[in-house]
Protein backbone atom coordinates (compact mmCIF):
# COMPACT_ATOMS: atom_id res chain seq x y z
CA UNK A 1 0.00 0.00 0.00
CA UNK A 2 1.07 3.18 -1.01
CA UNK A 3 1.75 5.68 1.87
CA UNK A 4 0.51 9.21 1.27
CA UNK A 5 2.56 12.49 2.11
CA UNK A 6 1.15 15.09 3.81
CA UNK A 7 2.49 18.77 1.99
CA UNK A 8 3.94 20.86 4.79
CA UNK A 9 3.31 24.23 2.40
CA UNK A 10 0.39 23.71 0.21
CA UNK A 11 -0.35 25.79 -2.61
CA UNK A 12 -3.51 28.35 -2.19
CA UNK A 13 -5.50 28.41 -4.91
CA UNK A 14 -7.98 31.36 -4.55
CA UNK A 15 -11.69 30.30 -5.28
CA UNK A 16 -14.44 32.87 -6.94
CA UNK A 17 -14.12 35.53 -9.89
CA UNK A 18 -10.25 36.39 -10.51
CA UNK A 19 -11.46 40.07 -10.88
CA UNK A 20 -11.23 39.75 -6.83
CA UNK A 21 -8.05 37.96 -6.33
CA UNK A 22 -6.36 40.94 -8.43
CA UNK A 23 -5.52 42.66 -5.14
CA UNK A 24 -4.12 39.64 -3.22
CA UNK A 25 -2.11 39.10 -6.06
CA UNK A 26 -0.43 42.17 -6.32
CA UNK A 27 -0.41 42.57 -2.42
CA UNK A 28 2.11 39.28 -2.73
CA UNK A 29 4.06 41.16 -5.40
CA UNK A 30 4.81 43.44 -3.78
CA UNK A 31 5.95 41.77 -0.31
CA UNK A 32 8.24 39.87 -2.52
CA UNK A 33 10.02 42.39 -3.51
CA UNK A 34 10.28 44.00 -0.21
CA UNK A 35 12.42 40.94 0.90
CA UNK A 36 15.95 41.19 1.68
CA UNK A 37 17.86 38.99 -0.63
CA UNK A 38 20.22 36.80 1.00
CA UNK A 39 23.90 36.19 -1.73
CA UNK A 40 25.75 33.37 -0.88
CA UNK A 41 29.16 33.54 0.63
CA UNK A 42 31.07 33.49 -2.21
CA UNK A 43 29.55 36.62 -3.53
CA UNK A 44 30.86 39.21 -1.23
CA UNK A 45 33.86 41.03 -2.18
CA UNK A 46 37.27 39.96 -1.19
CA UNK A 47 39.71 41.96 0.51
CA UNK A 48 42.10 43.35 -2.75
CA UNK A 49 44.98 45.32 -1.70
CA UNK A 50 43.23 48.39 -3.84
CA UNK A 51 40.44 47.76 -1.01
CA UNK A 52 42.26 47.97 1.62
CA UNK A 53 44.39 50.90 0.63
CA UNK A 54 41.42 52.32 -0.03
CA UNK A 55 40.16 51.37 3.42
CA UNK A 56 43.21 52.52 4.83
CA UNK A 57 43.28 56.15 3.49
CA UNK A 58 39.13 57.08 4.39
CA UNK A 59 40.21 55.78 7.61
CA UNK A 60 43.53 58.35 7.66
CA UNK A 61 41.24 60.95 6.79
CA UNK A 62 38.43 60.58 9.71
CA UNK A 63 41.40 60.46 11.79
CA UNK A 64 42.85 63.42 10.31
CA UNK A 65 39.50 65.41 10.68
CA UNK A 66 39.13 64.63 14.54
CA UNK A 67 42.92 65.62 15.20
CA UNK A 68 41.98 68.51 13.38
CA UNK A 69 38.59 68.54 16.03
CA UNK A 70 40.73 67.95 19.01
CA UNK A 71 43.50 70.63 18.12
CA UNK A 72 41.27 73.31 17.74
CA UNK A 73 38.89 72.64 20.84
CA UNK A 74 42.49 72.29 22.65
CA UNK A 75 43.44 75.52 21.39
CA UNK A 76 40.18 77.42 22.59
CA UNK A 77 40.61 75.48 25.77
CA UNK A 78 44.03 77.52 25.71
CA UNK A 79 42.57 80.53 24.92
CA UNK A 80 39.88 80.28 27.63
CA UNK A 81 42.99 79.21 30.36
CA UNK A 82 45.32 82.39 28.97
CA UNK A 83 42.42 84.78 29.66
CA UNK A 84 41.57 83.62 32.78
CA UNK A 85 45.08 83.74 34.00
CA UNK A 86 44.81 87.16 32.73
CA UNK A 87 42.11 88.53 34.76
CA UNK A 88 43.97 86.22 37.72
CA UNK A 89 47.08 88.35 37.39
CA UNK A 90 45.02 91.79 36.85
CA UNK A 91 42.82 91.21 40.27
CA UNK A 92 46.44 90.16 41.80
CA UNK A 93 47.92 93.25 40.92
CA UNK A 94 44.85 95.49 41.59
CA UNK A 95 45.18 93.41 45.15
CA UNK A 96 48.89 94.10 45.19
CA UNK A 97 48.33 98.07 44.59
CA UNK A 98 45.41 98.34 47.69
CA UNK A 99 48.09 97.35 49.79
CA UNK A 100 50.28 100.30 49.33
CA UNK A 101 48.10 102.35 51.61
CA UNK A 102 49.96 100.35 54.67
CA UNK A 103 51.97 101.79 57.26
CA UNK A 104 55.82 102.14 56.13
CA UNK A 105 56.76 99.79 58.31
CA UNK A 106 55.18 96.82 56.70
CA UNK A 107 55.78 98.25 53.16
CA UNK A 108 59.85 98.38 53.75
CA UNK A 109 58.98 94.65 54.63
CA UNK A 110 57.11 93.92 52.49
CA UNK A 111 59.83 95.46 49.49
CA UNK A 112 62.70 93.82 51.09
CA UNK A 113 60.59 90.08 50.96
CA UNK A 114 59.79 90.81 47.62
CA UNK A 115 63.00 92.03 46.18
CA UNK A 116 64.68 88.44 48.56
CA UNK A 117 62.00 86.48 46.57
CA UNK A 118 62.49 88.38 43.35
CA UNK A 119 66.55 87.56 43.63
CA UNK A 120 66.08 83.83 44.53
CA UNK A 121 63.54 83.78 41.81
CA UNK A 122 66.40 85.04 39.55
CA UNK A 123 69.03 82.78 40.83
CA UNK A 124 67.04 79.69 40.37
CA UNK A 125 66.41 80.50 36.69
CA UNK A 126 69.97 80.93 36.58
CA UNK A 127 70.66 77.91 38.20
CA UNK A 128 68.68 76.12 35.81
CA UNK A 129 69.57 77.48 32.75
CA UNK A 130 73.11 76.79 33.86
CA UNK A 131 71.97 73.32 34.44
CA UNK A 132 70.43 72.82 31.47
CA UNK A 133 73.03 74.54 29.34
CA UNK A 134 75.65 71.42 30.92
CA UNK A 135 73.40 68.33 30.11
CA UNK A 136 72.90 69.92 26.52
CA UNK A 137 76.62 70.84 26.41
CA UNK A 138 77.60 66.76 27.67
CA UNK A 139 75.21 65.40 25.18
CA UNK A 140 76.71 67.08 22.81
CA UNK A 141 80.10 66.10 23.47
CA UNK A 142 79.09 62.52 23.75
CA UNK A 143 77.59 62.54 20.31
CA UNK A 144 80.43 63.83 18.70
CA UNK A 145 82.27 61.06 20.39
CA UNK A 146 80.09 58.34 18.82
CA UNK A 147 80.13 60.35 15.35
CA UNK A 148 84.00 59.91 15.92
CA UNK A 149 84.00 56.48 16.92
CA UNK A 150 81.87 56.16 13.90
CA UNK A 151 84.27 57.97 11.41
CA UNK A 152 87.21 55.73 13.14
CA UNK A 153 85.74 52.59 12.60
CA UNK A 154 84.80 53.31 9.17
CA UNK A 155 88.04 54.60 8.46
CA UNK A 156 89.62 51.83 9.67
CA UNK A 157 87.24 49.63 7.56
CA UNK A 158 88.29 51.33 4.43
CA UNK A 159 92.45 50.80 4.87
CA UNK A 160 92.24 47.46 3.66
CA UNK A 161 90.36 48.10 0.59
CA UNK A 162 92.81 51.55 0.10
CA UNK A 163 96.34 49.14 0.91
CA UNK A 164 94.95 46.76 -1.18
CA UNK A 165 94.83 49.56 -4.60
CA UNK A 166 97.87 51.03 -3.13
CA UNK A 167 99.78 47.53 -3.57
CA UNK A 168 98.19 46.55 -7.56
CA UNK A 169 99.00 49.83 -8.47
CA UNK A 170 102.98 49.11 -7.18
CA UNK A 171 102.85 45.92 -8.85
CA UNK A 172 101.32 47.29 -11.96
CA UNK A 173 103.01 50.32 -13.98
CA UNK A 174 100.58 50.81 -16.48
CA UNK A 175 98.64 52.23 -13.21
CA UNK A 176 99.71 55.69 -12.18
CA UNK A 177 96.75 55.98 -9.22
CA UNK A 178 93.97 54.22 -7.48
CA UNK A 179 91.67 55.96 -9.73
CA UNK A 180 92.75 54.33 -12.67
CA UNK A 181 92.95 50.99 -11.28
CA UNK A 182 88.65 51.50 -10.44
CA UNK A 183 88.44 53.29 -13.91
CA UNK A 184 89.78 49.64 -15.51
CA UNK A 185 87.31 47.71 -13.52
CA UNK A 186 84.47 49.56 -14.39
CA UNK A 187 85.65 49.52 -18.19
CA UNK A 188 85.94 45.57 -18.19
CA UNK A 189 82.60 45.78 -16.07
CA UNK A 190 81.06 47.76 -18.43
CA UNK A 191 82.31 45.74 -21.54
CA UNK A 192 81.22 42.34 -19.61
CA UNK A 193 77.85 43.85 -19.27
CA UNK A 194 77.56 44.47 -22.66
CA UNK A 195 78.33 41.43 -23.80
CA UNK A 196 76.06 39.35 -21.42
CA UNK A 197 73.05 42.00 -22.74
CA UNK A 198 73.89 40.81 -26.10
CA UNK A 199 73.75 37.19 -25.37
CA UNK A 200 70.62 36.94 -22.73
CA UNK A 201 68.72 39.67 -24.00
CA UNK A 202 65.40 38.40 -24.25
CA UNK A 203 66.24 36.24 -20.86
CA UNK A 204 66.80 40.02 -19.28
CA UNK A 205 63.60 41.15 -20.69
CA UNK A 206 61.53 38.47 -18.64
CA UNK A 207 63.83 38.87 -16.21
CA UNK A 208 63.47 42.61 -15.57
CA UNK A 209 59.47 42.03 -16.18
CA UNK A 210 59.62 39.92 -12.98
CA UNK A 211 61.68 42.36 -11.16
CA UNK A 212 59.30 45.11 -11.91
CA UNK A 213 56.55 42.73 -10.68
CA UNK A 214 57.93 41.90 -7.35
CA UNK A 215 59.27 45.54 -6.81
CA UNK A 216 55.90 47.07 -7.27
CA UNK A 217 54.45 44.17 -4.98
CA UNK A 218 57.20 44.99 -2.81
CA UNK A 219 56.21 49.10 -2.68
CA UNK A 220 52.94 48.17 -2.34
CA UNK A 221 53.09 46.25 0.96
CA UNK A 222 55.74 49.24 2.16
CA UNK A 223 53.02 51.54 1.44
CA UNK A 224 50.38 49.29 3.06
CA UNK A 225 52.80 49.09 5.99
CA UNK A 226 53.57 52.93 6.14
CA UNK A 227 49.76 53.71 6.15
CA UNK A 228 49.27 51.06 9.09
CA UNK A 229 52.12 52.69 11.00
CA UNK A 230 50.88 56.18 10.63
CA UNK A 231 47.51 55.11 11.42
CA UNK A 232 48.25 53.61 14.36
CA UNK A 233 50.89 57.20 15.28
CA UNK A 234 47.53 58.89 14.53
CA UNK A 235 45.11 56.88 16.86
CA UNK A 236 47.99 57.28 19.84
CA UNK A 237 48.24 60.91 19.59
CA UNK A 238 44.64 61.28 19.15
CA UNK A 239 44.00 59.20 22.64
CA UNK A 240 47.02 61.41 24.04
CA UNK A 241 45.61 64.58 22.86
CA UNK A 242 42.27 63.05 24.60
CA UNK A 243 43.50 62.07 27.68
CA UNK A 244 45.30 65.97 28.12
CA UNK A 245 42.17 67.39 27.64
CA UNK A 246 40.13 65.12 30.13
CA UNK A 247 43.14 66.15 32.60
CA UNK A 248 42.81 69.72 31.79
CA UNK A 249 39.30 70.09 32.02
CA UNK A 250 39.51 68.30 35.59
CA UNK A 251 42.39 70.32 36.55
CA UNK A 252 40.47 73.61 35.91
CA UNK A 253 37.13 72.52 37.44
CA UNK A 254 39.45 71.50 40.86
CA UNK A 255 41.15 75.38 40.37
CA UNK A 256 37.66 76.56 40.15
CA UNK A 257 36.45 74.56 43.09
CA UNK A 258 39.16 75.76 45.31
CA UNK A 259 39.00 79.45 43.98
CA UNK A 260 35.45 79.44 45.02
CA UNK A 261 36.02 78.15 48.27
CA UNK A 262 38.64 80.33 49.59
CA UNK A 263 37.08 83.02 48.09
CA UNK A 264 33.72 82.42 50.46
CA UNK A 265 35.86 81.50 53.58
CA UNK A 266 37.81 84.92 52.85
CA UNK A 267 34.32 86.29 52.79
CA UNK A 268 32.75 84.86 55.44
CA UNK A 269 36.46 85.97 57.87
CA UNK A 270 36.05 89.53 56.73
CA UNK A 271 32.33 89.50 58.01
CA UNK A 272 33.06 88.35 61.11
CA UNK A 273 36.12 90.25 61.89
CA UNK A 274 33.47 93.33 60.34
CA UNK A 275 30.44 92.42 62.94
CA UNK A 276 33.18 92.06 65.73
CA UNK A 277 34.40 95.16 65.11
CA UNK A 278 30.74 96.43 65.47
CA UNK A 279 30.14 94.97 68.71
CA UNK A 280 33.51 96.29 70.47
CA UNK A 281 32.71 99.23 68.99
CA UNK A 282 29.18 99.79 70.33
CA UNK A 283 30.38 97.89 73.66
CA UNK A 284 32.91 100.32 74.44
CA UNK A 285 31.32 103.30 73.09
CA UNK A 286 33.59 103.84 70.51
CA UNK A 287 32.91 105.49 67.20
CA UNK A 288 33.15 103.60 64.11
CA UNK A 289 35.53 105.47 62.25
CA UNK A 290 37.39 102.92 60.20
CA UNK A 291 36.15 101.85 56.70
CA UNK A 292 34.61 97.90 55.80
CA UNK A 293 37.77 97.21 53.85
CA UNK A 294 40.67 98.55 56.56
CA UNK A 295 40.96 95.16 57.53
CA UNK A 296 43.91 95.89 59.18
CA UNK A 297 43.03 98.50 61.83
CA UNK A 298 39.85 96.41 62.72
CA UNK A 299 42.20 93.50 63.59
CA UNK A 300 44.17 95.94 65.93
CA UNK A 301 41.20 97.36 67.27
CA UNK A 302 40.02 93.72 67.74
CA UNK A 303 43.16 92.39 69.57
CA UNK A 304 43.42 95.06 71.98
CA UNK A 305 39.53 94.29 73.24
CA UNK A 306 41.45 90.81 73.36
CA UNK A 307 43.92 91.90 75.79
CA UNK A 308 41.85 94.39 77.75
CA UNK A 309 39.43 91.21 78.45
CA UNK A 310 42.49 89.15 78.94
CA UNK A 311 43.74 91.48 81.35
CA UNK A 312 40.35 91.95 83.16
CA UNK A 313 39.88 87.98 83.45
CA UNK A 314 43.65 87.72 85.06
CA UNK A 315 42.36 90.44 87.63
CA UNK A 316 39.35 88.68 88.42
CA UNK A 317 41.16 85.36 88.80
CA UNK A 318 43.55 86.60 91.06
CA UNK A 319 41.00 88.72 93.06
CA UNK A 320 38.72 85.55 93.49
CA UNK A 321 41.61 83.13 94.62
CA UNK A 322 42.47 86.24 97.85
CA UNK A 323 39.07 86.15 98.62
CA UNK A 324 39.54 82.38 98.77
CA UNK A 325 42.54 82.45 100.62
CA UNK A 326 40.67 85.11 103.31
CA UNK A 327 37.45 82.88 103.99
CA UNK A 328 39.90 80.24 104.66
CA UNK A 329 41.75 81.93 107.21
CA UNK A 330 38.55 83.53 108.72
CA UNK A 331 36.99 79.88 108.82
């Protein structure tokens, strides 16, 4: 008996008028050609060294462009850190100049540290141009000892070559110099040469085809190479450049951290040495007649209500401890 097999994927014939199937056909028409089609592995194109070179060089230039990128952000980034040390060193010196109005005392000081710092400043740039001048001056000096060593040992390479010339052209008088001796050889070389062209020549015709084969294969890996290499030079300074810029931008939000910090503790001292002021003032009856930013004379006025009350507590201490001492005798 014959077994029957089921079809997994029957075909659907459509029943009724074909007028209606019209749209069902073209509906699977068109859902054909929306699918992908899938090429065999053979069909997908092979890695030529055209290909890669070609590879090679749009990857050179995206590199190339986001150097470019990176070099330019890094210069504004320069910019932005030159103008900032600007207006650092302008506030500096406008701080520098409100301190002139000092007593004469501190500003003789004050000259004399800076003129001590200025000179040590001085001598340490001297010191290390100095120093630097020597390790550039002993490099130097041992390079032109390895050029020398260099120039000996190539010298010394030559002599047998020259003794050699020197002896053919004393056993030889047809030869008045070394010169003609080389002048023979390439004469006889040339005429030898000559000669084998004459006798190989269509033997040096493939042969030179080959040679022009393998050199061109040859300049084309060097070129392949050389385009790896720089590549690769690229993608390191690129990730250099990178990580600088990462560093920078940390270093300056860190400056700006700690320039905003000190700047409200500086605030917050010259408010309270301001209120203290205020209340010593007013405590003592005093009139207020020194400005918000005399920070100086408020600190003086400020440590001597330190030593008056320092004074007055000693007095008090001492007063309580007789009064101790005379209840214990009366008791």
């Amino acid at each position: 008996m014959k077994k029957v097999m089921k079809d997994l994927a029957p075909i659907a014939i459509p029943h009724g008028p074909p007028v209606e199937s019209t749209s069902e056909y073209y509906k699977s028409l068109m859902e054909s050609s929306r699918m992908v089609k899938k090429y065999p592995v053979w069909d997908v194109a092979r890695p030529t060294p055209q290909v890669l070179m070609e590879q090679a060089r749009r990857d050179l230039m995206e590199a190339d462009e986001k150097l470019a990128l990176k070099r330019n952000e890094e210069k504004e980034n320069r910019r932005m850190m030159d103008e900032k040390w600007k207006e650092l060193r302008e506030k500096e010196m406008l701080l520098k100049e409100s301190f002139i109005s000092f007593n004469k005392f501190i500003r003789e000081n004050q000259e004399k540290r800076d003129r001590a710092e200025r000179k040590m400043e001085a001598d340490t740039e001297v010191l290390q141009r100095k120093t630097r001048e020597t390790e550039a001056m002993r490099q130097r000096v041992s390079e032109m000892e390895e050029v020398k060593e260099l120039m000996e040992q190539q010298v010394r390479d030559y002599t047998i070559y020259e003794d050699y010339l020197m002896s053919v052209v004393h056993n030889y008088p047809e030869f008045k110099q070394p010169l003609d001796v080389l002048n023979r050889y390439e004469a006889l070389a040339a005429a030898k040469s000559s000669l084998a062209e004459r006798q190989e020549r269509d033997l040096e015709l493939l042969e030179s085809a080959r040679r022009q084969i393998a050199t061109l294969t040859e300049e084309k890996k060097l070129c392949i190479m050389g385009l790896n290499n720089t590549l690769a030079d690229l993608r390191w300074r690129f990730d250099k450049a990178r990580n600088r810029v990462v560093k920078w931008e940390l270093a300056l939000e860190r400056l700006k951290e700690t320039a905003a910090r000190r700047h409200v503790e500086l605030c917050h001292v010259r408010a309270a040495v301001w209120s203290l002021y205020l209340k010593i003032c007013k405590q003592k009856g005093l009139e207020v007649d020194v400005s918000v930013d005399d920070y100086e004379q408020q600190l003086v006025v400020v440590m001597r209500a330190l030593l008056e009350l320092r004074r007055i507590y000693r007095i008090a201490q001492r007063r309580s401890k007789e009064k101790d001492a005379e209840s214990m005798q009366t008791s």
